[in-house]
PDB file of N, CA and C in Angstrom:
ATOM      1  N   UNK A   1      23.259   7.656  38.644  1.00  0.00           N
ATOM      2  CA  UNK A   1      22.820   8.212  39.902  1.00  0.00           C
ATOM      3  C   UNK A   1      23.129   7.208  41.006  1.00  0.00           C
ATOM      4  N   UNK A   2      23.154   7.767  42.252  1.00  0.00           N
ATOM      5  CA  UNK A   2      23.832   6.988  43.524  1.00  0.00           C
ATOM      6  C   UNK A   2      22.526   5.757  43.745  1.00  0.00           C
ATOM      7  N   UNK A   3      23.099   5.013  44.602  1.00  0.00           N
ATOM      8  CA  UNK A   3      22.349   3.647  44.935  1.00  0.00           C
ATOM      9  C   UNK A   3      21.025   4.619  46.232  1.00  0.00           C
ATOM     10  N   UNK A   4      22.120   5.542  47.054  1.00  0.00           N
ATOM     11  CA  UNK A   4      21.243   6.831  47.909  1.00  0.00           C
ATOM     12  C   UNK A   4      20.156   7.268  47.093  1.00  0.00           C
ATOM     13  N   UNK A   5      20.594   7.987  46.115  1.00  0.00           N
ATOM     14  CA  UNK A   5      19.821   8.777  45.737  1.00  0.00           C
ATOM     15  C   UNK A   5      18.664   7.956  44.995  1.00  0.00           C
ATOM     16  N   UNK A   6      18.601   6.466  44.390  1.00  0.00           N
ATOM     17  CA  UNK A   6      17.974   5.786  43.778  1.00  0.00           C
ATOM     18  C   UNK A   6      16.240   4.817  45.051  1.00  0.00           C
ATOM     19  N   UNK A   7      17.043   4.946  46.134  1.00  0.00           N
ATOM     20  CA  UNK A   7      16.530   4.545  46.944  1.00  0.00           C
ATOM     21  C   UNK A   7      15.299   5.669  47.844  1.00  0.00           C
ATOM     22  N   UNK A   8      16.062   7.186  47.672  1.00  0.00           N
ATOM     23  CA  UNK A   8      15.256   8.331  47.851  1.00  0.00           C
ATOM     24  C   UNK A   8      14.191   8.645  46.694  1.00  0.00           C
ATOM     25  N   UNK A   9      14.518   8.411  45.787  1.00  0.00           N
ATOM     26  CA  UNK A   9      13.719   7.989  44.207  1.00  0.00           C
ATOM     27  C   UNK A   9      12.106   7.331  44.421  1.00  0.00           C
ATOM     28  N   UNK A  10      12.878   6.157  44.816  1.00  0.00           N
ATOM     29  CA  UNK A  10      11.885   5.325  45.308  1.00  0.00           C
ATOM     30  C   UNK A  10      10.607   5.096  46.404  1.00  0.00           C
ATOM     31  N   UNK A  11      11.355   6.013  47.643  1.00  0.00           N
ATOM     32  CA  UNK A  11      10.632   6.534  48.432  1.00  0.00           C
ATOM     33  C   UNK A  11       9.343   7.380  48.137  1.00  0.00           C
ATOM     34  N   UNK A  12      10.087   8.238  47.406  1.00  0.00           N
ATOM     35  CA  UNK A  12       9.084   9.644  46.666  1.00  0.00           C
ATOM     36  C   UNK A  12       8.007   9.013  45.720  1.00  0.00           C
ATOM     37  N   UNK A  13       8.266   7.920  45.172  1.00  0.00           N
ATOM     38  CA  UNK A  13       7.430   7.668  43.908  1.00  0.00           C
ATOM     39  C   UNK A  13       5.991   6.642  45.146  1.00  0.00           C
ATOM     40  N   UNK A  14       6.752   5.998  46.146  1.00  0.00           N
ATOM     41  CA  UNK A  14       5.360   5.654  46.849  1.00  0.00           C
ATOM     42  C   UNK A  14       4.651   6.565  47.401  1.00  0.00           C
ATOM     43  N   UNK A  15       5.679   7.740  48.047  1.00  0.00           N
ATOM     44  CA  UNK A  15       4.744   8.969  48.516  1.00  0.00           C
ATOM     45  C   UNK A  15       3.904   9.703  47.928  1.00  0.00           C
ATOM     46  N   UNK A  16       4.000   9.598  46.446  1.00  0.00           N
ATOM     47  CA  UNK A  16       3.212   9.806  45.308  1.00  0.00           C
ATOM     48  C   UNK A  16       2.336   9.042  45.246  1.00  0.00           C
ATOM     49  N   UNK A  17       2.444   7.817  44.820  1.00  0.00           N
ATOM     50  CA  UNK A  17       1.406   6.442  45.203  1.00  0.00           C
ATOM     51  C   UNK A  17       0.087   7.162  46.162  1.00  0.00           C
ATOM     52  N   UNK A  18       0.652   7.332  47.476  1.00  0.00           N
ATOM     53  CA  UNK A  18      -0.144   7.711  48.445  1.00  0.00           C
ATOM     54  C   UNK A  18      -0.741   8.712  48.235  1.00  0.00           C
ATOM     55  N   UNK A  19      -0.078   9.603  47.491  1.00  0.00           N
ATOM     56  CA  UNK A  19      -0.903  11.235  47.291  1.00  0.00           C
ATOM     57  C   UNK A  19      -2.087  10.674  46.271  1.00  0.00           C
ATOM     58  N   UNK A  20      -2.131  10.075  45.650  1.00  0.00           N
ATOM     59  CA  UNK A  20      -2.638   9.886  44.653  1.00  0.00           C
ATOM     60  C   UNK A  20      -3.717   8.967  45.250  1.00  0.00           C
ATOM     61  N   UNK A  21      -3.913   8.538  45.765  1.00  0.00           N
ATOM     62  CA  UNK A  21      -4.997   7.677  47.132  1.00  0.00           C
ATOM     63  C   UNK A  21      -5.409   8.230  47.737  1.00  0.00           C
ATOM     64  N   UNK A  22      -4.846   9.310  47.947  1.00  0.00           N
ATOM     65  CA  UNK A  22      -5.622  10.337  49.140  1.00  0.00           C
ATOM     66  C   UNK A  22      -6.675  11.315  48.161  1.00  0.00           C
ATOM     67  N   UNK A  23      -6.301  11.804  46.987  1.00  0.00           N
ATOM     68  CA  UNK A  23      -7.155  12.297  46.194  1.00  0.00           C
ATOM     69  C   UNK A  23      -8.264  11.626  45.289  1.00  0.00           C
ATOM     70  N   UNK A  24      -7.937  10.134  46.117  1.00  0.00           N
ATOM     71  CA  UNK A  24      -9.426   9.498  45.384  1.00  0.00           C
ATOM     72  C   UNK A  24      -9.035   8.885  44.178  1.00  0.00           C
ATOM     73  N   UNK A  25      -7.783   8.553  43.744  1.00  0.00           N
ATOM     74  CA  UNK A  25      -7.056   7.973  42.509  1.00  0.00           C
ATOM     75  C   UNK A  25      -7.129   6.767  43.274  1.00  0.00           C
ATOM     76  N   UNK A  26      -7.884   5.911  43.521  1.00  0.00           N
ATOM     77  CA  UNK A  26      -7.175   4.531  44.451  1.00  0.00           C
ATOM     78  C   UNK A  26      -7.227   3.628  43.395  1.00  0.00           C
ATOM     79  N   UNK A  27      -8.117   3.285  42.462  1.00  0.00           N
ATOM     80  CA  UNK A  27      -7.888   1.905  41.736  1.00  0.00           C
ATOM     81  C   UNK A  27      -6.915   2.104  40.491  1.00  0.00           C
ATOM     82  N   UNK A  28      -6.064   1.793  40.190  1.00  0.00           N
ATOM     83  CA  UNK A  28      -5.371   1.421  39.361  1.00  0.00           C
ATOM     84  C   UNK A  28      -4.106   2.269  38.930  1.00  0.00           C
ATOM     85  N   UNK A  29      -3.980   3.233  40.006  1.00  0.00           N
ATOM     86  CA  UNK A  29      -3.204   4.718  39.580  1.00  0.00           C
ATOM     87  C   UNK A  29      -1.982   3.805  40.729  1.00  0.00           C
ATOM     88  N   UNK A  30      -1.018   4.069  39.898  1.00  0.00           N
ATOM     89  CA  UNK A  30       0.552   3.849  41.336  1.00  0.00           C
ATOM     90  C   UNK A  30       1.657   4.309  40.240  1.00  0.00           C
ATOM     91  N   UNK A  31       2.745   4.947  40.730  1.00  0.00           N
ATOM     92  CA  UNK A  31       3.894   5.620  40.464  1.00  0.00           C
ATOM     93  C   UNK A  31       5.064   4.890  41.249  1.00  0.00           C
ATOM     94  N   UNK A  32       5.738   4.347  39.733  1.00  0.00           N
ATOM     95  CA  UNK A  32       7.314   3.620  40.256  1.00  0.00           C
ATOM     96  C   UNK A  32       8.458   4.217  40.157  1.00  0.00           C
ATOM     97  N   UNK A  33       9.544   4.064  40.705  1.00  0.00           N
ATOM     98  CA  UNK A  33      10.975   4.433  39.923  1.00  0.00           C
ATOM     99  C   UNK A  33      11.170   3.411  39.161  1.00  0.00           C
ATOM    100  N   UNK A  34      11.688   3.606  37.748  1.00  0.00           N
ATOM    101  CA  UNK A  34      12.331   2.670  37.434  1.00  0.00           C
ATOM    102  C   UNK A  34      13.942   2.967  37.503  1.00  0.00           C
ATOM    103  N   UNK A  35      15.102   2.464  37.847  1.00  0.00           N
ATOM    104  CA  UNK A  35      16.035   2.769  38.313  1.00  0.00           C
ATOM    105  C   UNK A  35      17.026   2.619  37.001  1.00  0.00           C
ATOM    106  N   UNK A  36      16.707   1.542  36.118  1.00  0.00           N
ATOM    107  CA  UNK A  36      17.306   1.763  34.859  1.00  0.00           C
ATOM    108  C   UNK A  36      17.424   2.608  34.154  1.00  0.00           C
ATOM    109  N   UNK A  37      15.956   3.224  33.677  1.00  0.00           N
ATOM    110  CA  UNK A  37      15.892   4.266  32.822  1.00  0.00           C
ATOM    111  C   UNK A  37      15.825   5.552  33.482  1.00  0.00           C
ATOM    112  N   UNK A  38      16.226   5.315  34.978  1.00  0.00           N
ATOM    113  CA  UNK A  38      15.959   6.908  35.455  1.00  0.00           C
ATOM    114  C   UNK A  38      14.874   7.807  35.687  1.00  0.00           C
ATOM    115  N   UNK A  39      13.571   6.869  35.643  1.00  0.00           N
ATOM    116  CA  UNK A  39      12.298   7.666  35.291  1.00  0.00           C
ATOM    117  C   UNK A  39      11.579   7.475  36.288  1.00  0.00           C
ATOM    118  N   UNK A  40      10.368   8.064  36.269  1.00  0.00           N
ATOM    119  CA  UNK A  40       9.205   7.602  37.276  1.00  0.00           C
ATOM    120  C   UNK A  40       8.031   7.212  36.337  1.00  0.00           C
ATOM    121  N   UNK A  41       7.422   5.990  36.471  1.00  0.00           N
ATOM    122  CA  UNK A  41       6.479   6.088  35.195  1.00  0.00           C
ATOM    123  C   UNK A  41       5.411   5.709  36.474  1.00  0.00           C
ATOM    124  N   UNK A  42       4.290   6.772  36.032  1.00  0.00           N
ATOM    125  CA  UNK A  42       3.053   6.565  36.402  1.00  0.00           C
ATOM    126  C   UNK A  42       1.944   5.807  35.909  1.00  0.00           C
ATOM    127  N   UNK A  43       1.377   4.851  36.172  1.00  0.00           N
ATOM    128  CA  UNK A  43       0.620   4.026  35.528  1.00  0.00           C
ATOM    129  C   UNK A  43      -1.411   4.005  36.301  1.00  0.00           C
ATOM    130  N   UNK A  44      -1.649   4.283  34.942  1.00  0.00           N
ATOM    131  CA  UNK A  44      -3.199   4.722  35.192  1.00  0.00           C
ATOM    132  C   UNK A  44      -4.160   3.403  34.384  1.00  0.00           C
ATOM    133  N   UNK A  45      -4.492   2.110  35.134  1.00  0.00           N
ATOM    134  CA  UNK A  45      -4.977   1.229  34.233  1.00  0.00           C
ATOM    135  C   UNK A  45      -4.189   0.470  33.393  1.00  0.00           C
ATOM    136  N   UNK A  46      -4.231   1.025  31.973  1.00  0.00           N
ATOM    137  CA  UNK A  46      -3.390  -0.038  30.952  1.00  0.00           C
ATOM    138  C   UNK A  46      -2.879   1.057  30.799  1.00  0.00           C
ATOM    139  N   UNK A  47      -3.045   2.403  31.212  1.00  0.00           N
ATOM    140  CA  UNK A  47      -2.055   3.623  30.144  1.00  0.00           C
ATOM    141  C   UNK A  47      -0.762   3.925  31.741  1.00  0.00           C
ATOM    142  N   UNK A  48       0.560   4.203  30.711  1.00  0.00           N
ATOM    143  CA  UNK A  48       1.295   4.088  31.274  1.00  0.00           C
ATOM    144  C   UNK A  48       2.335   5.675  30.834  1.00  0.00           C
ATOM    145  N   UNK A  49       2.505   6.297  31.808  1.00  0.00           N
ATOM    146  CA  UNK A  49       3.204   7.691  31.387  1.00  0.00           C
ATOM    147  C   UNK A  49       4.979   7.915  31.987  1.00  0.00           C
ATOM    148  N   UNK A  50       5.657   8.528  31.176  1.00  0.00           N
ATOM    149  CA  UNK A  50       6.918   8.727  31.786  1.00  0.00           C
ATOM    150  C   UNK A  50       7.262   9.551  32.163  1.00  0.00           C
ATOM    151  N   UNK A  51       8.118   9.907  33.277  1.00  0.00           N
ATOM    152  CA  UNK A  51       8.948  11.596  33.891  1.00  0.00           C
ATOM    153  C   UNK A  51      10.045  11.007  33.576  1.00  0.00           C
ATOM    154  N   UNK A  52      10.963  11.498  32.827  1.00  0.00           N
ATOM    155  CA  UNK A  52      12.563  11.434  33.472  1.00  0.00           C
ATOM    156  C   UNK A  52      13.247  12.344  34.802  1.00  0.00           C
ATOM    157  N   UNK A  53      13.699  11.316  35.088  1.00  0.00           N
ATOM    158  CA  UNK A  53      14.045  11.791  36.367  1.00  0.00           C
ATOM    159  C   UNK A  53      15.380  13.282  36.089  1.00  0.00           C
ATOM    160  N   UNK A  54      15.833  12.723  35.176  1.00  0.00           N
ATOM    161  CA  UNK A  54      16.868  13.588  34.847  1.00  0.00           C
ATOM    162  C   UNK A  54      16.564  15.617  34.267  1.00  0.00           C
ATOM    163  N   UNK A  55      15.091  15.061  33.744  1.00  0.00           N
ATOM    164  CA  UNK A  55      14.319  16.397  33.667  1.00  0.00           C
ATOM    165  C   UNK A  55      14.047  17.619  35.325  1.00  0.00           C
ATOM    166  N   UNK A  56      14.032  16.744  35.964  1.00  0.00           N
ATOM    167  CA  UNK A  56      13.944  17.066  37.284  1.00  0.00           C
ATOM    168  C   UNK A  56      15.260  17.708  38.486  1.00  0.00           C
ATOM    169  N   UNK A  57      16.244  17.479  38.238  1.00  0.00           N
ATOM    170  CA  UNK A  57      17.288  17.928  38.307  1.00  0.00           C
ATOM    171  C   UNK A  57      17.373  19.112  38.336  1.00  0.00           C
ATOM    172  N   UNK A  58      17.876  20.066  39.369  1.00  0.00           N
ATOM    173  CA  UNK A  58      18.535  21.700  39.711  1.00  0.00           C
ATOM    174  C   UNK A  58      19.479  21.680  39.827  1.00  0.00           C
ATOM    175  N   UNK A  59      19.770  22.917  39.920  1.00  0.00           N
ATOM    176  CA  UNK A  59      21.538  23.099  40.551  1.00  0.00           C
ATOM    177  C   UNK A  59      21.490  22.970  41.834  1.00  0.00           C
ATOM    178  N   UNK A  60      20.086  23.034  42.545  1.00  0.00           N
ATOM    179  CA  UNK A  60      20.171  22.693  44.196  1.00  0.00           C
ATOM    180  C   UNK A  60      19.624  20.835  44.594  1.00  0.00           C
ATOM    181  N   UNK A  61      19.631  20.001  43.273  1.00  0.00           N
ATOM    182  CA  UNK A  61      19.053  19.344  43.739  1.00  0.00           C
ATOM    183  C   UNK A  61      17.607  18.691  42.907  1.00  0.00           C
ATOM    184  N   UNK A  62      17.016  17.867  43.110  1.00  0.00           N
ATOM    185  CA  UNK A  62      16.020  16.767  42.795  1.00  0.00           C
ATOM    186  C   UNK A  62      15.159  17.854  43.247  1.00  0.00           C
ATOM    187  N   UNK A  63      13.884  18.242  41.998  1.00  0.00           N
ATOM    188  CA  UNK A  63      13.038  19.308  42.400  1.00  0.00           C
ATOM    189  C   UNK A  63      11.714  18.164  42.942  1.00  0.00           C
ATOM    190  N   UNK A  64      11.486  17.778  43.827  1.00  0.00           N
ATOM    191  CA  UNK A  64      10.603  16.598  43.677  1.00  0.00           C
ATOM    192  C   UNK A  64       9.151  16.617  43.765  1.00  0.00           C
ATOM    193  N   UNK A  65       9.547  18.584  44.713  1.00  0.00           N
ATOM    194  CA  UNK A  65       7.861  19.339  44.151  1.00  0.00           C
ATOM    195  C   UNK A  65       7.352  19.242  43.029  1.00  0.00           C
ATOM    196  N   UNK A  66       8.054  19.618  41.942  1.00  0.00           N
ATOM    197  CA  UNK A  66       7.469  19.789  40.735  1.00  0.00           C
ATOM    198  C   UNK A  66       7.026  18.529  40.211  1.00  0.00           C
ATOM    199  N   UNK A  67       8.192  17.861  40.323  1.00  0.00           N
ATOM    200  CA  UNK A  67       7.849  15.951  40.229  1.00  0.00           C
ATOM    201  C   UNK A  67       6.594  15.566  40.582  1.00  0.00           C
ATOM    202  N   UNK A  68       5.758  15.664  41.928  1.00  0.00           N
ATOM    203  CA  UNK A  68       4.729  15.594  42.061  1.00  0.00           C
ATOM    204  C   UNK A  68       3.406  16.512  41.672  1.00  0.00           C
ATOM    205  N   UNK A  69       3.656  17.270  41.116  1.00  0.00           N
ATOM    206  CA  UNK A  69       2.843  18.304  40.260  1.00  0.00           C
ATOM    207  C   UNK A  69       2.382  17.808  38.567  1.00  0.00           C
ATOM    208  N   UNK A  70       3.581  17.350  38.194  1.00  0.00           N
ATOM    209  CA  UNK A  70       3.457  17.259  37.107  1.00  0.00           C
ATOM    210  C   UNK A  70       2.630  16.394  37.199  1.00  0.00           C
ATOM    211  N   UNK A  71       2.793  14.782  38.018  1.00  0.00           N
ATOM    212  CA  UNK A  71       1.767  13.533  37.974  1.00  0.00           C
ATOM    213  C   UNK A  71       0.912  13.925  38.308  1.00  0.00           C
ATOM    214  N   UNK A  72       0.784  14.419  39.718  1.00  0.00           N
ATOM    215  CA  UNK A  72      -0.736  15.104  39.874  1.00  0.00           C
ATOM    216  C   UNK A  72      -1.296  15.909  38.527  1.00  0.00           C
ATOM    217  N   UNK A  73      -0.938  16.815  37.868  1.00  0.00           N
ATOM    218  CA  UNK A  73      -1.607  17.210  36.935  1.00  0.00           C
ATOM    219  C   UNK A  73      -2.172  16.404  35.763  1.00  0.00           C
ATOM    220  N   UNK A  74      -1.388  15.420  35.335  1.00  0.00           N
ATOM    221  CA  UNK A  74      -1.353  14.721  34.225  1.00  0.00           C
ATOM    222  C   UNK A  74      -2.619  13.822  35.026  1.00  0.00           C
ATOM    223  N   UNK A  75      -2.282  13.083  35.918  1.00  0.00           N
ATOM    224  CA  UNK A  75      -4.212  12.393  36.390  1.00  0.00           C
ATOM    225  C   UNK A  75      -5.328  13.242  36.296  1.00  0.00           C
ATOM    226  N   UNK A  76      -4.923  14.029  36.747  1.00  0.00           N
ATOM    227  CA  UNK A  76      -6.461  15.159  36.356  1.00  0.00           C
ATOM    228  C   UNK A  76      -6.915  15.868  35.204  1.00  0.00           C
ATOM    229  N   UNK A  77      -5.965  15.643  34.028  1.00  0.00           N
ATOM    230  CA  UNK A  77      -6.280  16.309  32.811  1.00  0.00           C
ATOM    231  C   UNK A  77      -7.539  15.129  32.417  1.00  0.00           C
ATOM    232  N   UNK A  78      -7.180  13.867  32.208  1.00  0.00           N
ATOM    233  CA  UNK A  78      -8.219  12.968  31.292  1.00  0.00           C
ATOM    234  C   UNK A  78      -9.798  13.083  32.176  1.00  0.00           C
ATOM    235  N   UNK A  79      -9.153  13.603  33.929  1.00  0.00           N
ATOM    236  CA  UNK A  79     -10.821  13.780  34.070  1.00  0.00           C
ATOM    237  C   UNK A  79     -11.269  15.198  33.996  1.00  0.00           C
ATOM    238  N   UNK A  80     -10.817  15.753  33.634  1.00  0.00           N
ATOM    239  CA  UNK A  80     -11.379  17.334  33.220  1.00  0.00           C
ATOM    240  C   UNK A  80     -11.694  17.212  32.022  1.00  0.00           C
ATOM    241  N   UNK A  81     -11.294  16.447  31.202  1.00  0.00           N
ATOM    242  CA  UNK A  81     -11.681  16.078  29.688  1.00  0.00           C
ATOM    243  C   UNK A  81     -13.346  15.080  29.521  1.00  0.00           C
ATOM    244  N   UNK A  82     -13.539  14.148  30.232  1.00  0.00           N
ATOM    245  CA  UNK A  82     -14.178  13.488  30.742  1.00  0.00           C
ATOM    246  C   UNK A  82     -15.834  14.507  30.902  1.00  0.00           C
ATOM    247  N   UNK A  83     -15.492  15.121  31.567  1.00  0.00           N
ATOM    248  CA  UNK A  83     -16.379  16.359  32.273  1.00  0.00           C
ATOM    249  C   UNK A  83     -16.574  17.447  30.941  1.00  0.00           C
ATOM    250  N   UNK A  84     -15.886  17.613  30.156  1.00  0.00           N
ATOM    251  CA  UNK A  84     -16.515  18.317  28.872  1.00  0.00           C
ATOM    252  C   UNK A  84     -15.783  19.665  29.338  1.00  0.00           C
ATOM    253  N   UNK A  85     -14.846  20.354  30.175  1.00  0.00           N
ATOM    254  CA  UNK A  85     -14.291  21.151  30.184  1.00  0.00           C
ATOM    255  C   UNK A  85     -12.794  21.414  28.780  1.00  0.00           C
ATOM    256  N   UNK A  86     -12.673  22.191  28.715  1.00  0.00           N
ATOM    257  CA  UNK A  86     -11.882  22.309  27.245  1.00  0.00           C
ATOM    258  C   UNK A  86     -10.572  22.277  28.038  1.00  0.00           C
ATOM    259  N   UNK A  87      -9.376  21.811  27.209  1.00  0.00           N
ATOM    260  CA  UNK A  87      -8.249  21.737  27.719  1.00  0.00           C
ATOM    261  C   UNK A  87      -7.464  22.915  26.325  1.00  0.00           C
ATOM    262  N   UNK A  88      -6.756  23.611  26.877  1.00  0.00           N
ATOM    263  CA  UNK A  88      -5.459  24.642  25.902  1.00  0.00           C
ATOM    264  C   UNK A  88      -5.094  23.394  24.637  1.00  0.00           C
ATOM    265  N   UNK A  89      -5.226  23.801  23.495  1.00  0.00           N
ATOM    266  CA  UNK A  89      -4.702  23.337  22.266  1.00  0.00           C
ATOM    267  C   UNK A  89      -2.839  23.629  22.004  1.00  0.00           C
ATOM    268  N   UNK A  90      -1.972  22.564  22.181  1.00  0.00           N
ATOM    269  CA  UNK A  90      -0.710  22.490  22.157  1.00  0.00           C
ATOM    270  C   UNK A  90      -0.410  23.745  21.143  1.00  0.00           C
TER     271      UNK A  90
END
C-alpha cells in the first residue's frame, strides 16, 4: 500500500483513538496502524486485537466506516458481558 494511503491509515486509527475517548473508553483503549502488517490493532489494557486492513478494502475504496464499527463494537462486547447481558453463541 502507498506511503499516501499509509499515512491516511494512520490518521483514521487516531480518529478512532478519539472516538473511543469521546465514548468514555479513555484509560487504556488507543488504536494504531501498524504499517508492516497492514493492520489496525486496537489495544484495550494488556489485551490487544487485530483488523486487517486488507479486510477492509472495496472496489470503491478503504471502507473506513465499517473499520470504525467493527472497533467500536468489539470495546463494547466485554462490557455488555460484564453487565450479565447474553452475547449470540458463534
Amino acid at each position: 500500500m502507498s506511503s499516501e494511503w499509509a499515512e491516511e491509515a494512520e490518521r483514521q486509527a487516531r480518529a478512532i483513538t478519539r472516538d473511543l475517548i469521546e465514548v468514555g473508553r479513555v484509560r487504556g483503549f488507543r488504536v494504531t496502524y501498524q504499517k508492516r502488517e497492514a493492520r489496525f490493532a486496537l489495544r484495550a489494557g494488556t489485551v490487544t486485537t487485530y483488523f486487517s486492513a486488507h479486510s477492509y478494502v472495496t472496489p470503491r475504496g478503504m471502507d473506513w466506516l465499517q473499520l470504525r464499527i467493527d472497533i467500536l463494537s468489539r470495546v463494547r462486547r466485554p462490557q455488555q458481558d460484564q453487565q450479565g447481558e447474553s452475547t449470540p453463541a458463534p
